[in-house]
Structure formats: structure tokens, C-alpha cells
C-alpha atoms as a PDB file:
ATOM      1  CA  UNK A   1      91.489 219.622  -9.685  1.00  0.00           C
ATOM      2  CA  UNK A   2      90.105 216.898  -7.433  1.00  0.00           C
ATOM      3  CA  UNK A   3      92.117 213.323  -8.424  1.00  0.00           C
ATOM      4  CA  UNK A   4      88.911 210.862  -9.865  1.00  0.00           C
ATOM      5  CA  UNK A   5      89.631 207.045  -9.663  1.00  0.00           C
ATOM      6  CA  UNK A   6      90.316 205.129 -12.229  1.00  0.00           C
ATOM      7  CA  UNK A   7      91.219 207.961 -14.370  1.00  0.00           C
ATOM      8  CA  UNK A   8      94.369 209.223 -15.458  1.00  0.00           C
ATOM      9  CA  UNK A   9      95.558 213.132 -14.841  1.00  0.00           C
ATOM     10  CA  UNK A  10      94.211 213.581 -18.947  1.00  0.00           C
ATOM     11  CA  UNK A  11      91.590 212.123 -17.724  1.00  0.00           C
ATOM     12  CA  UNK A  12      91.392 209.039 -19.844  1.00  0.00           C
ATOM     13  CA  UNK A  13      89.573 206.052 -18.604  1.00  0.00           C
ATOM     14  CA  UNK A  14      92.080 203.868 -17.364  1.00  0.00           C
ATOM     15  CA  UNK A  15      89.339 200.949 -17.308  1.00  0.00           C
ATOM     16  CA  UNK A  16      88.035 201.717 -20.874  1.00  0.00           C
ATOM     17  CA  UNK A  17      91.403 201.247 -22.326  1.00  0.00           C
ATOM     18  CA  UNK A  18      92.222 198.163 -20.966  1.00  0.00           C
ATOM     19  CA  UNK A  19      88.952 197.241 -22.425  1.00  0.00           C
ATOM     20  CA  UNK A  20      89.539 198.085 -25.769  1.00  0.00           C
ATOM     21  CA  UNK A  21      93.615 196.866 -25.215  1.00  0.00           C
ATOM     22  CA  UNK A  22      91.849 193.160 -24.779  1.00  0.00           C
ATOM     23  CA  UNK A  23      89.457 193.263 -27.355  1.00  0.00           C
ATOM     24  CA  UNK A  24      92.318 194.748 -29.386  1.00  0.00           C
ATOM     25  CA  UNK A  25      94.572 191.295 -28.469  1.00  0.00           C
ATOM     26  CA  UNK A  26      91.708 189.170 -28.947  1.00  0.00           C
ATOM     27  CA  UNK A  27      90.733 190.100 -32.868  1.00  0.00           C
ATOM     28  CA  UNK A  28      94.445 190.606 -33.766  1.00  0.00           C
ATOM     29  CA  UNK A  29      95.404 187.528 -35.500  1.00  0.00           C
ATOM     30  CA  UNK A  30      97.881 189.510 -38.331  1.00  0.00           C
ATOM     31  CA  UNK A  31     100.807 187.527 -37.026  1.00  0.00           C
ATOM     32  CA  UNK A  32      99.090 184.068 -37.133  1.00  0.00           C
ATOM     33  CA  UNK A  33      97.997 184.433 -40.430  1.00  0.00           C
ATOM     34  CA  UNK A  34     101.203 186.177 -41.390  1.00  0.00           C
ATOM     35  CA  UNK A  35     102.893 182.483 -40.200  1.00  0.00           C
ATOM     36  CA  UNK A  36     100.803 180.098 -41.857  1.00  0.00           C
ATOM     37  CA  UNK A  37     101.091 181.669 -44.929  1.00  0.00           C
ATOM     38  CA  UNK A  38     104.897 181.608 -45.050  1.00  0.00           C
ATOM     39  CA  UNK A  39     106.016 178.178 -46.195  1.00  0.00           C
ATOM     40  CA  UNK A  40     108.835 177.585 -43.857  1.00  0.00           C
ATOM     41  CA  UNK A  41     110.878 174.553 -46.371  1.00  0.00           C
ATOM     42  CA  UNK A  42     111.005 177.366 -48.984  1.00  0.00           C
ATOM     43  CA  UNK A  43     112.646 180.294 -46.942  1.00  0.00           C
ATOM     44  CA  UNK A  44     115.307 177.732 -45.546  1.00  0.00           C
ATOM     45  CA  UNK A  45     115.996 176.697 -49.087  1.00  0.00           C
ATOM     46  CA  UNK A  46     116.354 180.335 -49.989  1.00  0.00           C
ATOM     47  CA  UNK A  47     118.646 181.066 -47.329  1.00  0.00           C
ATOM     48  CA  UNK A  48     120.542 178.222 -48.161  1.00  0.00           C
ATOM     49  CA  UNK A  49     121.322 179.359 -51.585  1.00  0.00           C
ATOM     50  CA  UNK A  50     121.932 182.514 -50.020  1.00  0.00           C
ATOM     51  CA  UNK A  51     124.800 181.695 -47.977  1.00  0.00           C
ATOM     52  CA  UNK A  52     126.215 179.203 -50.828  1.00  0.00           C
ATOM     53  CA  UNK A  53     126.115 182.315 -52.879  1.00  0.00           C
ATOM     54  CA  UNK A  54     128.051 184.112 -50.426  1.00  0.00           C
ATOM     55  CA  UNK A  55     130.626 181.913 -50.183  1.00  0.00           C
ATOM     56  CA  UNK A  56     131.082 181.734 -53.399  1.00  0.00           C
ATOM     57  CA  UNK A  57     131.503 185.994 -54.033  1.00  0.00           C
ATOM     58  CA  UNK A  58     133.840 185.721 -51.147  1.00  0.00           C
ATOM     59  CA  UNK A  59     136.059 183.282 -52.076  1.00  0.00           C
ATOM     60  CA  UNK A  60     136.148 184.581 -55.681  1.00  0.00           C
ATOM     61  CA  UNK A  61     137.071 188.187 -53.991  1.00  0.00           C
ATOM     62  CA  UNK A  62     139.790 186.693 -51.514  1.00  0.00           C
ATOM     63  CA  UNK A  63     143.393 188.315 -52.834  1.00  0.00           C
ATOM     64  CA  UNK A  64     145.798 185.794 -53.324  1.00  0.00           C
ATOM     65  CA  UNK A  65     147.715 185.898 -49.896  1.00  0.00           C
ATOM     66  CA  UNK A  66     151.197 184.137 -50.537  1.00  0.00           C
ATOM     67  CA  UNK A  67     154.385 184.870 -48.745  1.00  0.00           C
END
């Protein structure tokens, strides 16, 4: 089988798929949208509680560790 250019050994069109690769890039916009719907303030303030809550269980769990 004679190697054709610009093709792989499937032969898949190596410029076709770039093609669709950039047009693919260029409509995705999932990730922006995904960021400006997520209200940054909030999920700091939730972490926040998160770790105070953790601190709390852990301290509470601590055995007493006199000598």
C-alpha cells in the first residue's frame, strides 16, 4: 500500500481533523460558562465552614493525651 500525504496509515485525513479539532476549540465555551456561573464569594465561604467544621470533629475526637 502506497503511503498518501497527509493521511494517516487508517487513512484518516490528517488535515480534516485538525479542521474539525479548531472548529471544535472555537464553539467550546462549556468551561467559560461553567465559571461565570459559579459565584466564587460563596464557595470560599463554604469551604470556610468546611474546614471550621473540621476542626471542630477533630478536636472533639483528639484522646486525652496526658502523661
Amino acid at each position: 500500500m502506497a503511503k498518501q500525504p497527509n493521511k494517516t496509515i487508517a487513512g484518516t485525513n490528517i488535515q480534516e481533523v485538525r479542521q474539525q479539532n479548531a472548529q471544535s476549540a472555537q464553539a467550546s465555551q462549556f468551561g467559560t460558562e461553567f465559571a461565570a456561573e459559579t459565584n466564587i464569594s460563596e464557595i470560599k465561604q463554604q469551604n470556610a465552614q468546611s474546614e471550621s467544621r473540621k476542626a471542630q470533629s477533630t478536636t472533639r475526637q483528639t484522646p486525652n493525651q496526658s502523661k
